[in-house]
C-alpha atoms as a PDB file:
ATOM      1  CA  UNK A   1      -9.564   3.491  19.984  1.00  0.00           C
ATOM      2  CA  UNK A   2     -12.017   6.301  19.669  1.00  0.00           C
ATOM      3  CA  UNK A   3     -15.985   5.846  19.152  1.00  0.00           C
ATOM      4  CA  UNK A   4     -16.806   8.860  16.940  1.00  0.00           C
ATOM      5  CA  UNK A   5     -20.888   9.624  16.286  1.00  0.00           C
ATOM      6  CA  UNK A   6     -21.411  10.601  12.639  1.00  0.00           C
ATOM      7  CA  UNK A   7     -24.267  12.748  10.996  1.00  0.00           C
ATOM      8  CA  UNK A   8     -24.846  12.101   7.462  1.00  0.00           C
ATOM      9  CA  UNK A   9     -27.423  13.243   5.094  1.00  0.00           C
ATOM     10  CA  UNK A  10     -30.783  11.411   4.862  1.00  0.00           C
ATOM     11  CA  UNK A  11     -29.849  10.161   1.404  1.00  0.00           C
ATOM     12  CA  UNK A  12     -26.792   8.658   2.159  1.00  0.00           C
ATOM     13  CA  UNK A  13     -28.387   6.996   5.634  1.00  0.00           C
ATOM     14  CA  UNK A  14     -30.861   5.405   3.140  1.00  0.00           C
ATOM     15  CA  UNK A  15     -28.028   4.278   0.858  1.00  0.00           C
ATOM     16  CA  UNK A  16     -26.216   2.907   4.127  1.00  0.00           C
ATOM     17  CA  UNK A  17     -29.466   1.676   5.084  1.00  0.00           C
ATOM     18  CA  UNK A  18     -29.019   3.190   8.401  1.00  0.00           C
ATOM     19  CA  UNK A  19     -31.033   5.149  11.123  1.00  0.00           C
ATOM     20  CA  UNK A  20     -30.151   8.247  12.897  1.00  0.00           C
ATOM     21  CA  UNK A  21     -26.669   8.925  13.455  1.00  0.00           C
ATOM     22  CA  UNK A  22     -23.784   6.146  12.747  1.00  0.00           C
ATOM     23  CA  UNK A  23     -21.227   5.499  16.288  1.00  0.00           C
ATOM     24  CA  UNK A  24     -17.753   3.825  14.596  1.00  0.00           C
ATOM     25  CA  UNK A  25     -14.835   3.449  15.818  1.00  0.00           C
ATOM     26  CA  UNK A  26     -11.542   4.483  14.895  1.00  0.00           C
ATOM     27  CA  UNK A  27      -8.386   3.264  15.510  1.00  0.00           C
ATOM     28  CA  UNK A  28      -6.148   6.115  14.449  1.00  0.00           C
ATOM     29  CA  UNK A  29      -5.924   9.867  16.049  1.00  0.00           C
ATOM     30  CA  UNK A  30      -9.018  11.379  15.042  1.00  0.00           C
ATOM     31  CA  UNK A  31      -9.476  13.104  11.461  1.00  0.00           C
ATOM     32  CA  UNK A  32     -11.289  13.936   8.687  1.00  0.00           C
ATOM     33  CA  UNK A  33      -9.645  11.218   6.784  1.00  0.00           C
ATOM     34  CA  UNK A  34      -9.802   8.725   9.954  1.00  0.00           C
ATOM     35  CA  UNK A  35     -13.262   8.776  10.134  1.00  0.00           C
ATOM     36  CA  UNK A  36     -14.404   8.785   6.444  1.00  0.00           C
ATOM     37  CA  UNK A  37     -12.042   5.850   6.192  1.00  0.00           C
ATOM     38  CA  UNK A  38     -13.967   4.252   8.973  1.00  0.00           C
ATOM     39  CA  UNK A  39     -17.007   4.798   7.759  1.00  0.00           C
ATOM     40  CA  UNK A  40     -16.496   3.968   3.948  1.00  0.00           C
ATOM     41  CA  UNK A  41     -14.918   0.589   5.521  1.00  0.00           C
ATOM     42  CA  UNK A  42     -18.193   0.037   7.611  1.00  0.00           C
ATOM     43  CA  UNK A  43     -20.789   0.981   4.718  1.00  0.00           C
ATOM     44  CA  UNK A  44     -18.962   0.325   1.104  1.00  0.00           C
ATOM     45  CA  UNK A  45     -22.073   1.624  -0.441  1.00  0.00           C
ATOM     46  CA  UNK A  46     -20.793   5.565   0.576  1.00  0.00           C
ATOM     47  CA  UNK A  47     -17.413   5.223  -1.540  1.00  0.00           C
ATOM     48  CA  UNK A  48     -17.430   8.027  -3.230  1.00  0.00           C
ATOM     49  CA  UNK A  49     -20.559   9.685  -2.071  1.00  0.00           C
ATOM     50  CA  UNK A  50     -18.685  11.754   0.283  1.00  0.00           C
ATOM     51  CA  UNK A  51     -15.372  12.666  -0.977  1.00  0.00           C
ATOM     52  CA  UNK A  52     -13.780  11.536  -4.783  1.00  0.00           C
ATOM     53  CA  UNK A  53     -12.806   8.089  -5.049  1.00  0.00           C
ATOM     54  CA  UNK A  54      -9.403   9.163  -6.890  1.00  0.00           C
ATOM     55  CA  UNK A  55      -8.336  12.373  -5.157  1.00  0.00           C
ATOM     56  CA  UNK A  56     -10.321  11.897  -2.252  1.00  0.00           C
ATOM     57  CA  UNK A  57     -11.351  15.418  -1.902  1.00  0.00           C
ATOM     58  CA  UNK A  58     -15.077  16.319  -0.658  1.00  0.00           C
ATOM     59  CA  UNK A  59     -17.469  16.334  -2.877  1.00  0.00           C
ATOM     60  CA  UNK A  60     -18.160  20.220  -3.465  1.00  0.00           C
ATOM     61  CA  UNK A  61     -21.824  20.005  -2.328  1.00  0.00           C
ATOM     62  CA  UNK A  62     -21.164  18.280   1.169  1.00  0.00           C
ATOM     63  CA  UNK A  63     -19.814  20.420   4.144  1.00  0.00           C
ATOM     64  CA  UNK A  64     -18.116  18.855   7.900  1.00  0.00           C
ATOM     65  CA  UNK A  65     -19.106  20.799  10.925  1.00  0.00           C
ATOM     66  CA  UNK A  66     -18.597  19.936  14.391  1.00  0.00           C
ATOM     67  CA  UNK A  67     -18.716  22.012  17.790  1.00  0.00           C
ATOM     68  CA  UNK A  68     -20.403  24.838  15.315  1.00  0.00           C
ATOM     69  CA  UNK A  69     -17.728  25.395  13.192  1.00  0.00           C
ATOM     70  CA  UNK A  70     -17.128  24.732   9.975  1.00  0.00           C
ATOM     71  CA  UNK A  71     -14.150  22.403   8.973  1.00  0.00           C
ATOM     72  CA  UNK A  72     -14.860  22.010   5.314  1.00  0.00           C
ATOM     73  CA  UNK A  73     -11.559  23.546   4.602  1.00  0.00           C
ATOM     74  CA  UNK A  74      -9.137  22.585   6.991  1.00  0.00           C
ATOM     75  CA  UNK A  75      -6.714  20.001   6.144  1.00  0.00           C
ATOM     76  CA  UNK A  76      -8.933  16.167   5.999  1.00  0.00           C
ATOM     77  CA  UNK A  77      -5.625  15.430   8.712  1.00  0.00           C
ATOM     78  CA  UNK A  78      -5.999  18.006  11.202  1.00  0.00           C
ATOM     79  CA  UNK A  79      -7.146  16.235  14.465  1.00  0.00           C
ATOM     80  CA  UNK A  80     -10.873  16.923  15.067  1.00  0.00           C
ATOM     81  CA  UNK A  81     -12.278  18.514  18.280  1.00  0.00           C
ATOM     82  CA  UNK A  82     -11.325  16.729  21.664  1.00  0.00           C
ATOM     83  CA  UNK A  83     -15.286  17.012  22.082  1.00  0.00           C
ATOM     84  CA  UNK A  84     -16.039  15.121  18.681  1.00  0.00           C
ATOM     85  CA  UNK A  85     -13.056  12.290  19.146  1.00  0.00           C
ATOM     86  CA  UNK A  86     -14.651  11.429  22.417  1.00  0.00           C
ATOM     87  CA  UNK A  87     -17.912  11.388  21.304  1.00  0.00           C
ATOM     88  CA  UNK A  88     -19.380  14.097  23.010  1.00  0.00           C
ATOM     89  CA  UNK A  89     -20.489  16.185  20.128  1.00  0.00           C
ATOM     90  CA  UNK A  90     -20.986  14.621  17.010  1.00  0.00           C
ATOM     91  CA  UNK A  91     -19.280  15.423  13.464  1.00  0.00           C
ATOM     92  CA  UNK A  92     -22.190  16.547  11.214  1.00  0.00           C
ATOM     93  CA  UNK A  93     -21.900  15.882   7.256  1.00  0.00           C
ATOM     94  CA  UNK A  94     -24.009  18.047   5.906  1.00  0.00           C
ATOM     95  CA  UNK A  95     -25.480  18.156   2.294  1.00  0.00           C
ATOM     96  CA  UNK A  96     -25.767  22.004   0.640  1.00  0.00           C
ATOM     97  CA  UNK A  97     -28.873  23.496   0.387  1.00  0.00           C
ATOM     98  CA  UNK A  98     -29.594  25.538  -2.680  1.00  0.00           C
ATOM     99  CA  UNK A  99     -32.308  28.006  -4.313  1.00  0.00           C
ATOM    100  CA  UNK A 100     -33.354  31.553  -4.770  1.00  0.00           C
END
């Protein structure tokens, strides 16, 4: 089991009702999918915040970095950083920022 420290945006820590950054743990090798899984199962409210409830892609305006890169686009069940599944470096979720 893995303790993985989570980022998300300030709206979605008010919707989880949360503070600061979220520690879960997850079971399975380390993934996109593994830990939005874990944290959808720990905070319901986020179901479909982050990625579609039906195709479970992320939502266009949310971006995944960790160990400054981005992993937006790499498969959601490509094992994450060595760094980020030990909890060393956390997995940022990070809402877009527009405007001219």
């Amino acid at each position: 089991m893995s303790k993985v420290v989570v980022q998300i945006p300030y709206h979605l820590r008010n919707l989880a009702r949360v503070d600061g950054d979220v520690t879960l743990e997850v079971a399975s090798r380390v993934t996109i999918r593994s830990v939005l899984d874990a944290l959808e199962a720990r905070y319901p409210m986020l179901c479909g915040t982050i990625r579609d409830h039906d195709t479970l892609q992320r939502r266009p305006f949310l971006r995944f970095f960790a160990c400054e890169e981005d992993l937006s686009h790499q498969s959601p069940d490509a094992p994450l950083p060595e760094a980020v599944a030990s909890g060393k470096e956390p997995l940022l979720i990070v809402g877009a920022i527009a405007g001219g």
